[in-house]
N, C-alpha and C. Protein backbone atom coordinates (compact mmCIF):
# COMPACT_ATOMS: atom_id res chain seq x y z
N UNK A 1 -11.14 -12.24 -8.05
CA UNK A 1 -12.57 -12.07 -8.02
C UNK A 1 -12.88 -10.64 -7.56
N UNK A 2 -13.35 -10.22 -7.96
CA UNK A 2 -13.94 -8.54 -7.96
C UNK A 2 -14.65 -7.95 -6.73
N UNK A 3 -14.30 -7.31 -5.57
CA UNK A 3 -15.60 -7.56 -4.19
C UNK A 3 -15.46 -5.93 -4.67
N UNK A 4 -16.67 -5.58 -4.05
CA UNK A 4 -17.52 -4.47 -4.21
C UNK A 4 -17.42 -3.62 -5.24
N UNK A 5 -17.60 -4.24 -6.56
CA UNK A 5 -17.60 -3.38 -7.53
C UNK A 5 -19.03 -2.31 -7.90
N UNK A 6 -17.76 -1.10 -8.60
CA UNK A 6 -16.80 -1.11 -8.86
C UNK A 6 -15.80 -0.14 -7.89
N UNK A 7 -16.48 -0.04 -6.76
CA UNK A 7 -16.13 0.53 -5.35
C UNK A 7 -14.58 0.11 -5.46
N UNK A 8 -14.86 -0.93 -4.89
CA UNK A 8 -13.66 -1.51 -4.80
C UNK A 8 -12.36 -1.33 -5.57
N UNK A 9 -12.42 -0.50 -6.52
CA UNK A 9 -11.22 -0.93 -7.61
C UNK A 9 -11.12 0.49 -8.09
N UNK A 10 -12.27 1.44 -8.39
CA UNK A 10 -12.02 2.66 -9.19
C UNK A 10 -12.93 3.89 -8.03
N UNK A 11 -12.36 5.40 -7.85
CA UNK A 11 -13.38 6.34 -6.80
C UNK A 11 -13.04 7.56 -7.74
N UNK A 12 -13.74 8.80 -7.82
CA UNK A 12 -13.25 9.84 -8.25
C UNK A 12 -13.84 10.69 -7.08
N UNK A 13 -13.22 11.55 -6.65
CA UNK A 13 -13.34 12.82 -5.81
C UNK A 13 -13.03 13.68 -6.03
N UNK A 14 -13.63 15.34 -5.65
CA UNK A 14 -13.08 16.11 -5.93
C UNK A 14 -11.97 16.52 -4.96
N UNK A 15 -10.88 16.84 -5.25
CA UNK A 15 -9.93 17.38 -4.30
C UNK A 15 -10.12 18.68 -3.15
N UNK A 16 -8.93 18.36 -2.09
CA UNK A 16 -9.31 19.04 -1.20
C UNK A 16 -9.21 20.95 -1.95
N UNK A 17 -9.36 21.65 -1.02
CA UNK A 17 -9.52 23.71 -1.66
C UNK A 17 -7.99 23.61 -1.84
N UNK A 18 -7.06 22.99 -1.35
CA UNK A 18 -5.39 23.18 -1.64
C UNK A 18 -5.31 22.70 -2.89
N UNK A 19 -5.84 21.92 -3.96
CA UNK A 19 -5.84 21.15 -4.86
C UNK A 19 -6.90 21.66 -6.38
N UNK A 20 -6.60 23.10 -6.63
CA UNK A 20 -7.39 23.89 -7.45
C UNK A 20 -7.59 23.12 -8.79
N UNK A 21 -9.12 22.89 -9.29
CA UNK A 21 -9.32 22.14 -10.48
C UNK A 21 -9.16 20.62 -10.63
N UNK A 22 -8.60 19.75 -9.35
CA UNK A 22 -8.40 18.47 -9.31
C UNK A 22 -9.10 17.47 -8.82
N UNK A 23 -8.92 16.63 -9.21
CA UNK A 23 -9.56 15.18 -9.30
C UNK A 23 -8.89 14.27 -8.54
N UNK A 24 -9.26 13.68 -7.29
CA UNK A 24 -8.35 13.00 -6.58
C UNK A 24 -9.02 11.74 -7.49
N UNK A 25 -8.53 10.63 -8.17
CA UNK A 25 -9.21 9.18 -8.91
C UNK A 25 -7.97 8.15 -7.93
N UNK A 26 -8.88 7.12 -7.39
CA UNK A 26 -8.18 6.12 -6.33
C UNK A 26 -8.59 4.90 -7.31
N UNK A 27 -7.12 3.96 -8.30
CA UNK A 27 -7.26 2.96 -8.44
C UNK A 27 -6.44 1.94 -7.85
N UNK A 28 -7.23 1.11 -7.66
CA UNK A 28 -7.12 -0.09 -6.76
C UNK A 28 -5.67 0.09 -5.23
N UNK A 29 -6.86 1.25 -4.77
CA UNK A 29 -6.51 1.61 -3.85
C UNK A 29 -4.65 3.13 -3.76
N UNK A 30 -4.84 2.95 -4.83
CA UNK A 30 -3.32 4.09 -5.25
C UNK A 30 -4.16 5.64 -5.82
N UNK A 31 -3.78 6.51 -5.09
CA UNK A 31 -4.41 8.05 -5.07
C UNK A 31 -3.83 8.35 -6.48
N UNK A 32 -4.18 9.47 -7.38
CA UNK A 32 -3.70 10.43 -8.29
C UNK A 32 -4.48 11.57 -8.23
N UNK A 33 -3.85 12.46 -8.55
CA UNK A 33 -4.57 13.88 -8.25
C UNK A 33 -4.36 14.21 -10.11
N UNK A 34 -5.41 14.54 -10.59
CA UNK A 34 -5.49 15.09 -12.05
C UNK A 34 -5.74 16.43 -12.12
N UNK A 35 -5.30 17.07 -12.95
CA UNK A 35 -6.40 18.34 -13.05
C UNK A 35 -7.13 18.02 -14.00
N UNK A 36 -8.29 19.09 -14.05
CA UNK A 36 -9.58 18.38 -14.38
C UNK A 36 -9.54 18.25 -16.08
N UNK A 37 -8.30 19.36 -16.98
CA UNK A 37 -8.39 18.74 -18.03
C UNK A 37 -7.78 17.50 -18.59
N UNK A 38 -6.82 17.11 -17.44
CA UNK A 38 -6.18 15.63 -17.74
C UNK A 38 -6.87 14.51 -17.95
N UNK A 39 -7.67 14.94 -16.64
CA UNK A 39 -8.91 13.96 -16.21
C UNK A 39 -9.95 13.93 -17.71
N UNK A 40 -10.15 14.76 -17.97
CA UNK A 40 -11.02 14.88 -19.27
C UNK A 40 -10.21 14.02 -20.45
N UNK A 41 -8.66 14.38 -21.03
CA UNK A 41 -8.00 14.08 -21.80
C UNK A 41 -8.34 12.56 -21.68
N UNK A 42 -8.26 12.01 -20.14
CA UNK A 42 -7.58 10.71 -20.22
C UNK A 42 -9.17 9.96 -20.31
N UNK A 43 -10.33 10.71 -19.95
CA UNK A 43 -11.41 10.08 -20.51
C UNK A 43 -11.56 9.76 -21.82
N UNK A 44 -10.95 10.71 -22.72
CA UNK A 44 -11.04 11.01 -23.64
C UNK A 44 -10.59 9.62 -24.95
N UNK A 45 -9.54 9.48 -24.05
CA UNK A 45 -8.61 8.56 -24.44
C UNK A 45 -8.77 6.96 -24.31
N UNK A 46 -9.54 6.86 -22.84
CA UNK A 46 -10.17 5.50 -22.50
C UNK A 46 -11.34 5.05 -23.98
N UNK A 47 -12.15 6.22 -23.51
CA UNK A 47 -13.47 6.14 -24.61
C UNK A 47 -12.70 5.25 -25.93
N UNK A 48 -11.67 6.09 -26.61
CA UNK A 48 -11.64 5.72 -27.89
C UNK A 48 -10.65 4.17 -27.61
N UNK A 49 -9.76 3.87 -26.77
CA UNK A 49 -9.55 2.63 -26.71
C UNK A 49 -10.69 1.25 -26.43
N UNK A 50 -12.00 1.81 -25.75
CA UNK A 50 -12.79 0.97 -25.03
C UNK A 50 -13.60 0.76 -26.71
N UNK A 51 -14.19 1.70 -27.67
CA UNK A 51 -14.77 1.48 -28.80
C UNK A 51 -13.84 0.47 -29.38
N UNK A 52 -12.73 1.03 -29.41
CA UNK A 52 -11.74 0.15 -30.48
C UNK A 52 -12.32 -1.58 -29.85
C-alpha cells in the first residue's frame, strides 16, 4: 500500500556544489546521483515507455 505518495517512493534534488550538473533522484529510499543529461535521457526514455 503506497503511504505518502509520491513522497514516499520517488525525490529529485539538486546535488550538493561537489556534485557539478547533478541530480541526486531517491527511489524508494536508494540515492543516485545523475548528471543532468542522464537525468534528461532517462526522462526521455520513461516518457516513451509510459505512452507505449
Amino acid at each position: 500500500m503506497p503511504q505518502n505518495w509520491p513522497d514516499g517512493h520517488v525525490a529529485v534534488e539538486l546535488a550538493g556544489a561537489n556534485e557539478a550538473e547533478c541530480l541526486e533522484i531517491t527511489i524508494h529510499g536508494v540515492r543516485h546521483y545523475l548528471h543532468s543529461t542522464t537525468a534528461r535521457e532517462l526522462s526521455n526514455m520513461l516518457l516513451t515507455r509510459i505512452e507505449e
